[in-house]
C-alpha atoms as a PDB file:
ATOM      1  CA  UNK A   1      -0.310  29.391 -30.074  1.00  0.00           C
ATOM      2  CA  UNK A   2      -0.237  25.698 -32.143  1.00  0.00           C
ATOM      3  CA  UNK A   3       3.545  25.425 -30.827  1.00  0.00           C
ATOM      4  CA  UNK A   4       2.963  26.370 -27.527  1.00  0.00           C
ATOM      5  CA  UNK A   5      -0.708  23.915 -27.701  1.00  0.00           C
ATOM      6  CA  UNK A   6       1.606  20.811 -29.219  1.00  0.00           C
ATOM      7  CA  UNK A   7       4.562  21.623 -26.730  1.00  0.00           C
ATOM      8  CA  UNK A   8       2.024  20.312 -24.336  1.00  0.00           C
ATOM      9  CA  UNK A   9       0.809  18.325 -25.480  1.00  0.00           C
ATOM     10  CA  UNK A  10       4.172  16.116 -26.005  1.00  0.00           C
ATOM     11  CA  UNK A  11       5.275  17.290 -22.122  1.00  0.00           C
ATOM     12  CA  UNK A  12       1.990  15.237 -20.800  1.00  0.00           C
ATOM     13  CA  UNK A  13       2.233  12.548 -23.529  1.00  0.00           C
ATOM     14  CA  UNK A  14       5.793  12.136 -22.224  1.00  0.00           C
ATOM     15  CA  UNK A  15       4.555  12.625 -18.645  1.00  0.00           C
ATOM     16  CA  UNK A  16       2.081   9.943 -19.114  1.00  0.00           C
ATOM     17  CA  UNK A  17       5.032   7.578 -20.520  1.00  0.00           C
ATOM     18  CA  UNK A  18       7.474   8.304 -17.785  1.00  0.00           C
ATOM     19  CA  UNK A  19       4.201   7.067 -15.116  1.00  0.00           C
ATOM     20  CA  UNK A  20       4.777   3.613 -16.828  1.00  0.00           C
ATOM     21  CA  UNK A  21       7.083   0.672 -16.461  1.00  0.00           C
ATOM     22  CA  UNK A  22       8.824  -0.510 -19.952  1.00  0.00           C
ATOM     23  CA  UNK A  23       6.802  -3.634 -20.406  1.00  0.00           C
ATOM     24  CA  UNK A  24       3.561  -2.568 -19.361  1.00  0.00           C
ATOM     25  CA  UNK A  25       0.980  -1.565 -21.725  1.00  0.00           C
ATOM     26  CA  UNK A  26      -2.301   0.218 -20.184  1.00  0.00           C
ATOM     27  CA  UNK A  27      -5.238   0.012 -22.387  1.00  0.00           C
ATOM     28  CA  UNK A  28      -9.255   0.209 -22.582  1.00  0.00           C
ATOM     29  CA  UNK A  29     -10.717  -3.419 -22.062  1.00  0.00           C
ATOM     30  CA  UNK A  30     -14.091  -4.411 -22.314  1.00  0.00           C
ATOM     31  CA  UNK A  31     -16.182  -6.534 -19.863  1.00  0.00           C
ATOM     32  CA  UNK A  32     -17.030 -10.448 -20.315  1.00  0.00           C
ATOM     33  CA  UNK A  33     -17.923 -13.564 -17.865  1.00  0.00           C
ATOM     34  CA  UNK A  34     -16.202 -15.958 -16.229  1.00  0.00           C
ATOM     35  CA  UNK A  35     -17.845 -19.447 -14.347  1.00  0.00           C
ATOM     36  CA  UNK A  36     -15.274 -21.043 -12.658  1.00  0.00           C
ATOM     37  CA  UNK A  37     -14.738 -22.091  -9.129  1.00  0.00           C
ATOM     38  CA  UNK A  38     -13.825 -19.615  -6.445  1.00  0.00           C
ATOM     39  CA  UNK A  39     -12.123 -19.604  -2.931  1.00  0.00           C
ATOM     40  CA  UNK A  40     -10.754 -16.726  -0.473  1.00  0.00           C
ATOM     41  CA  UNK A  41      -7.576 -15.854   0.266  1.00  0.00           C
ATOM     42  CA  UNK A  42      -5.351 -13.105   1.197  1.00  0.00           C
ATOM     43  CA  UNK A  43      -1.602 -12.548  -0.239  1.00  0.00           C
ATOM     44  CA  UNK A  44      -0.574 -13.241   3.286  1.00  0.00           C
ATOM     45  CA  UNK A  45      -1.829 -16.455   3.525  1.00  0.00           C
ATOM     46  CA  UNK A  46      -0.378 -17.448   0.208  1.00  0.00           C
ATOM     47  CA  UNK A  47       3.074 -16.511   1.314  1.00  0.00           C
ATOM     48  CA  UNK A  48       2.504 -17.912   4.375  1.00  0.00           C
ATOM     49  CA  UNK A  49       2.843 -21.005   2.544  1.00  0.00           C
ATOM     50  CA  UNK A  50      -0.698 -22.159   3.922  1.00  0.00           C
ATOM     51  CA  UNK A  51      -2.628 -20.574   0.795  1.00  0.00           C
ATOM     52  CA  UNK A  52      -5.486 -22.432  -1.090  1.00  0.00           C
ATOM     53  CA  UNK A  53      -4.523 -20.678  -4.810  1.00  0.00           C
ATOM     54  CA  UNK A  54      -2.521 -24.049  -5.950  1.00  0.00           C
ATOM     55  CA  UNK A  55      -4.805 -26.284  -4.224  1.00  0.00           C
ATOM     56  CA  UNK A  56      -7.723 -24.339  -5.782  1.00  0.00           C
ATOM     57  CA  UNK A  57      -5.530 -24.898  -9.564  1.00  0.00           C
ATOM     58  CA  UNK A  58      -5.414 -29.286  -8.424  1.00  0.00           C
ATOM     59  CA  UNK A  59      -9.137 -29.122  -8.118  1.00  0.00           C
ATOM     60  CA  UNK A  60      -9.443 -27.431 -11.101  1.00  0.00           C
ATOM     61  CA  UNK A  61      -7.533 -29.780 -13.155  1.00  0.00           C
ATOM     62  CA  UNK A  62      -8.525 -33.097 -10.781  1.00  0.00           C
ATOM     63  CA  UNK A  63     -11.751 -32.548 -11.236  1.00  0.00           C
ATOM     64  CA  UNK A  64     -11.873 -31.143 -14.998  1.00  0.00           C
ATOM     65  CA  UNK A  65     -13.632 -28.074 -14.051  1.00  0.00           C
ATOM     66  CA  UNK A  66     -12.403 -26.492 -17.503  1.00  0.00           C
ATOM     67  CA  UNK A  67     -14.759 -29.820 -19.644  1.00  0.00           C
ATOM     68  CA  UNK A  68     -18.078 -28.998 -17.064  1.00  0.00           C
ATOM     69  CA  UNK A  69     -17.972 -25.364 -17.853  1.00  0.00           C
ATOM     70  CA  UNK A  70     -20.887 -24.465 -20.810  1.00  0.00           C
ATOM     71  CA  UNK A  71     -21.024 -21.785 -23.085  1.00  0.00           C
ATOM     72  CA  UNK A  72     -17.443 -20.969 -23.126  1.00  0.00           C
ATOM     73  CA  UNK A  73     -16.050 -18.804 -25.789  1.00  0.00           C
ATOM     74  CA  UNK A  74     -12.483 -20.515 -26.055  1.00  0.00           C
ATOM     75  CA  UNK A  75     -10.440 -22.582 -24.243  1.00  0.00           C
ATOM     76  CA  UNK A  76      -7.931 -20.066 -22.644  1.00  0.00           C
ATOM     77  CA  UNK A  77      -8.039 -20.133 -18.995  1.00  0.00           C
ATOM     78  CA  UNK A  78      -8.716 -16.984 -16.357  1.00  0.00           C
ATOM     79  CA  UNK A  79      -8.068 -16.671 -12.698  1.00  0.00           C
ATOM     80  CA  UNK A  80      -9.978 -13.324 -11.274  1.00  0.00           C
ATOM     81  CA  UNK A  81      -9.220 -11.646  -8.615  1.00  0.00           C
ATOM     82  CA  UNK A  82     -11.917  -9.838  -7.075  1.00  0.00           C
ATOM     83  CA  UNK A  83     -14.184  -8.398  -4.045  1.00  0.00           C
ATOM     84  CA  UNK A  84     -11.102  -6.905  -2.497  1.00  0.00           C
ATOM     85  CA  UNK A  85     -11.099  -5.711   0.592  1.00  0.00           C
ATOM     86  CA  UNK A  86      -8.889  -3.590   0.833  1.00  0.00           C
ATOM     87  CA  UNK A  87      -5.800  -3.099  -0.731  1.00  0.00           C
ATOM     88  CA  UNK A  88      -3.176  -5.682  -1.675  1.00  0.00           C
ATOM     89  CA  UNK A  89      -2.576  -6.682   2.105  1.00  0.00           C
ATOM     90  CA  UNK A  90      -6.749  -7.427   2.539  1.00  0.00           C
ATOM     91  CA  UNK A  91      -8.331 -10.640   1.636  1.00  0.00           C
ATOM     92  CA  UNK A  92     -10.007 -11.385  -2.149  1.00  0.00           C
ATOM     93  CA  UNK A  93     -11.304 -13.561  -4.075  1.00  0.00           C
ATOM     94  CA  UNK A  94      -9.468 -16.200  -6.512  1.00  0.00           C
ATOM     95  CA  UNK A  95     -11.741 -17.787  -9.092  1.00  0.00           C
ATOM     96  CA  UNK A  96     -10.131 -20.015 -11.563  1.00  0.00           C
ATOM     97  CA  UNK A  97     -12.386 -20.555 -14.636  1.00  0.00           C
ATOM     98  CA  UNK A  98     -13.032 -19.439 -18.378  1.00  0.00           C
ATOM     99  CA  UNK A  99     -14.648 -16.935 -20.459  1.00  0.00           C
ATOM    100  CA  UNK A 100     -18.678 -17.067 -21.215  1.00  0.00           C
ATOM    101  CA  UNK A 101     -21.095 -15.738 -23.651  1.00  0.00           C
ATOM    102  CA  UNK A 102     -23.078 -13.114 -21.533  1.00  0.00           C
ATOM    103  CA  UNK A 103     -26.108 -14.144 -20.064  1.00  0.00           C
ATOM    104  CA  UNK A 104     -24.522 -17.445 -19.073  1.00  0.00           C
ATOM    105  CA  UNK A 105     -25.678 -18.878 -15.545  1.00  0.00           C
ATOM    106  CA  UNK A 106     -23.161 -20.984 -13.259  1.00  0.00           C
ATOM    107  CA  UNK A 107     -24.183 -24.259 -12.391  1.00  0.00           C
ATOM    108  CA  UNK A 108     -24.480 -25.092  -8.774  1.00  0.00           C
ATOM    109  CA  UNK A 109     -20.852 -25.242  -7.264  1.00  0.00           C
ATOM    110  CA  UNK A 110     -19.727 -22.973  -9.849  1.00  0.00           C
ATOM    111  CA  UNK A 111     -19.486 -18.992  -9.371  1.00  0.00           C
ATOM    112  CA  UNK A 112     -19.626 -16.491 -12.449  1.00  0.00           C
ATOM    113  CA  UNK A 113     -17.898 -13.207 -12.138  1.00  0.00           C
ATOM    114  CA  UNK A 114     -17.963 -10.147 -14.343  1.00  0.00           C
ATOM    115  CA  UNK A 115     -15.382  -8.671 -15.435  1.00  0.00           C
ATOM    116  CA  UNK A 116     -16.151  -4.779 -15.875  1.00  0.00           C
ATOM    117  CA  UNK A 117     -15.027  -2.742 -18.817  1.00  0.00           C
ATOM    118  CA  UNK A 118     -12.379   0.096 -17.859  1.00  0.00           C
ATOM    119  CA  UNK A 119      -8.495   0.606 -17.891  1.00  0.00           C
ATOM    120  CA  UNK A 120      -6.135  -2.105 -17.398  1.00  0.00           C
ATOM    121  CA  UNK A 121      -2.093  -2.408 -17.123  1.00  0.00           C
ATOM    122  CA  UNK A 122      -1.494  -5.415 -19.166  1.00  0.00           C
ATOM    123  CA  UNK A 123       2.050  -7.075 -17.573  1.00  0.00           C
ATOM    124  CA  UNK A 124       3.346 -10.068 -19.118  1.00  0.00           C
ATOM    125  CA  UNK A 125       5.323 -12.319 -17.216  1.00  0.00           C
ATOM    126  CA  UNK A 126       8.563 -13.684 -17.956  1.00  0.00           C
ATOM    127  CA  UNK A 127       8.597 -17.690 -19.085  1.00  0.00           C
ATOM    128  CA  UNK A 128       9.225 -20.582 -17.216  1.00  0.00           C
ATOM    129  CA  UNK A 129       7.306 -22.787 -14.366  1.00  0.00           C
ATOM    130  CA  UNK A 130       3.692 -21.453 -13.756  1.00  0.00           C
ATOM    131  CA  UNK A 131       4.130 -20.681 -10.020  1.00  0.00           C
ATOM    132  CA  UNK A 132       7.741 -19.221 -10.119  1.00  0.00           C
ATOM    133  CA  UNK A 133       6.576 -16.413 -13.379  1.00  0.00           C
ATOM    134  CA  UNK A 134       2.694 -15.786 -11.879  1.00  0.00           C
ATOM    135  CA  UNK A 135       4.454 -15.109  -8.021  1.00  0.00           C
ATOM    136  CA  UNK A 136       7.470 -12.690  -9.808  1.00  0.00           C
ATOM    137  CA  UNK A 137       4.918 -11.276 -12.227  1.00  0.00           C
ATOM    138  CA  UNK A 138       3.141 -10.260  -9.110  1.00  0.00           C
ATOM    139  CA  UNK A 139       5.776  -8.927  -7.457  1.00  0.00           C
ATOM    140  CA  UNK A 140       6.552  -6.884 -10.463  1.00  0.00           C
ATOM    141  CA  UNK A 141       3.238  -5.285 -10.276  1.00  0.00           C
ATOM    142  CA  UNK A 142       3.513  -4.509  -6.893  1.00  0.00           C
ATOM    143  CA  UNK A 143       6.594  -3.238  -7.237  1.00  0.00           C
ATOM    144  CA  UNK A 144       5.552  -0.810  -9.869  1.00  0.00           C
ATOM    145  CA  UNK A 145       2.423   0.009  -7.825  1.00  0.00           C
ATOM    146  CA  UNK A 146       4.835   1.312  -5.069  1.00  0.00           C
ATOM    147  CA  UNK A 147       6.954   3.361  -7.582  1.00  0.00           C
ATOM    148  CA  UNK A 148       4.063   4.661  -9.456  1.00  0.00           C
ATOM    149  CA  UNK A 149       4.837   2.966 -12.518  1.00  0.00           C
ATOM    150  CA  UNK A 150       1.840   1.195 -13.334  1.00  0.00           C
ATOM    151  CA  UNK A 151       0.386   3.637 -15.619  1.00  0.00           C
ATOM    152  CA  UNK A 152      -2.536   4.373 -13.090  1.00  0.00           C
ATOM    153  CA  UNK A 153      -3.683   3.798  -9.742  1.00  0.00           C
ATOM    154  CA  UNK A 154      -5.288   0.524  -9.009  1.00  0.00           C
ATOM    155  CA  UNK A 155      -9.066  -0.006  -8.441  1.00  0.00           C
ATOM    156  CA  UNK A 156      -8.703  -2.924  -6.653  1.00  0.00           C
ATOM    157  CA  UNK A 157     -12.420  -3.948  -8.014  1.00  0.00           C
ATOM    158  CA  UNK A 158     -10.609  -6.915 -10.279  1.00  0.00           C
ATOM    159  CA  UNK A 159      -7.678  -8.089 -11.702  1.00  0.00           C
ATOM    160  CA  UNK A 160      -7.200 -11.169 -13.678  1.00  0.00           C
ATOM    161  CA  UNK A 161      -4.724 -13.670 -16.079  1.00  0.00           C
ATOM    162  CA  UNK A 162      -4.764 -15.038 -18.728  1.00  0.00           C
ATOM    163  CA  UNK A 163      -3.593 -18.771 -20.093  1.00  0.00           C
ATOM    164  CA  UNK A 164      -3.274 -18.940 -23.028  1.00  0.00           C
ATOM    165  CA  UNK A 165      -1.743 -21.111 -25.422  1.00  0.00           C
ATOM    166  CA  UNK A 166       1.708 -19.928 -24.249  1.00  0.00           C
ATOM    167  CA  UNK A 167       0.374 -21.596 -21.118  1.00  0.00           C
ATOM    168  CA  UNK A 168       0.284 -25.020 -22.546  1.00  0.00           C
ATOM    169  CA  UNK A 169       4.092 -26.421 -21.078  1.00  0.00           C
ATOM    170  CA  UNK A 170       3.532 -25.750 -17.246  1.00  0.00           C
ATOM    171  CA  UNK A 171       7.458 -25.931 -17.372  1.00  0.00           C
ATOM    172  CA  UNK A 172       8.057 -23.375 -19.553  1.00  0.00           C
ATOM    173  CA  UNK A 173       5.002 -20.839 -19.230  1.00  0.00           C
ATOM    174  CA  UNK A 174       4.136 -17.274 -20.146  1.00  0.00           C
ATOM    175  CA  UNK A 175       1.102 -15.353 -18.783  1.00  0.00           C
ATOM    176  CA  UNK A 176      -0.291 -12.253 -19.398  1.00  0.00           C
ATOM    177  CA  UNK A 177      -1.902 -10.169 -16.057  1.00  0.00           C
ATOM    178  CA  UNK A 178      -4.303  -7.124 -16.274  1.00  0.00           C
ATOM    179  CA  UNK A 179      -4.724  -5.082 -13.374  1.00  0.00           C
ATOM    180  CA  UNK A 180      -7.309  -2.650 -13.315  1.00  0.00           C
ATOM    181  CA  UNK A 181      -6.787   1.267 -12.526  1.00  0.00           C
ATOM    182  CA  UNK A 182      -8.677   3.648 -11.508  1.00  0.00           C
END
């Protein structure tokens, strides 16, 4: 009975595995807060080369959002995607801010998001220029999302990044993505 209980138990732990893309580590995140600034787009639009994602980042940095933002909890930077909806090919929400102690309130022209608890493939990107490693990092994801590699099913409730101090050379970049599952 115990060799027949751990035979199983090693089948789905190796079940679970082969569901998952080398690289990508799914794990149990907890919620926080995020005030930033926040615009809508669709994946469409931002291949369509009319998006508003890397004019949303020059306002960010033009107009030092990151210095007018209280309360923040470090100085790593998080873009949130959010209020999907749909599926990848629907609009969402892009807000570009950092983290908060809870209870925070945005000031006016600012937006805060919450970022639930729950599961989350963690992806990291490969390094080099910002917008070349965030767009292939995406395309990774969906890529895996389409071969069931993920290590879940999306949510599609919110997905974010991270910029970290790896993030400090916009030349020569690395960023970490978490994309929620169901």
């Amino acid at each position: 009975m115990r060799i027949a209980l751990a035979v199983s138990f090693v089948l789905f732990a190796l079940a679970l595995l082969a569901a998952q893309a080398p690289g990508v580590k799914v794990a149990h995140r907890s919620g926080f807060s995020v005030i930033g600034i926040e615009v809508r787009t669709s994946n469409r639009k931002e291949l369509s080369g009319d998006g508003v994602i890397g004019k949303q980042w020059e306002k960010f940095f033009q107009d030092d959002v990151l210095g007018k933002i209280p309360n923040k909890t470090g100085s790593n930077i998080y873009a949130v995607y959010s209020d999907y909806a749909s599926d990848r090919n629907g609009e969402y929400s892009f807000l570009i801010g950092a983290k908060v102690d809870d209870g925070s309130i945005a000031a006016p022209g600012f937006v805060l998001k919450t970022v639930p608890s729950g599961r989350y493939a963690e992806v990291t990107s490969e390094a080099g220029p910002i917008p070349k490693i965030v767009v292939e990092a995406w395309q990774r994801v969906w890529q895996m999302e389409d071969k069931h590699t993920l290590g879940g099913a999306r949510a599609y409730k919110v997905d974010y990044e991270v910029y970290d101090q790896r993030a400090a050379d916009p030349q020569n970049s690395q960023v970490d993505l978490y994309i929620g599952l169901k």
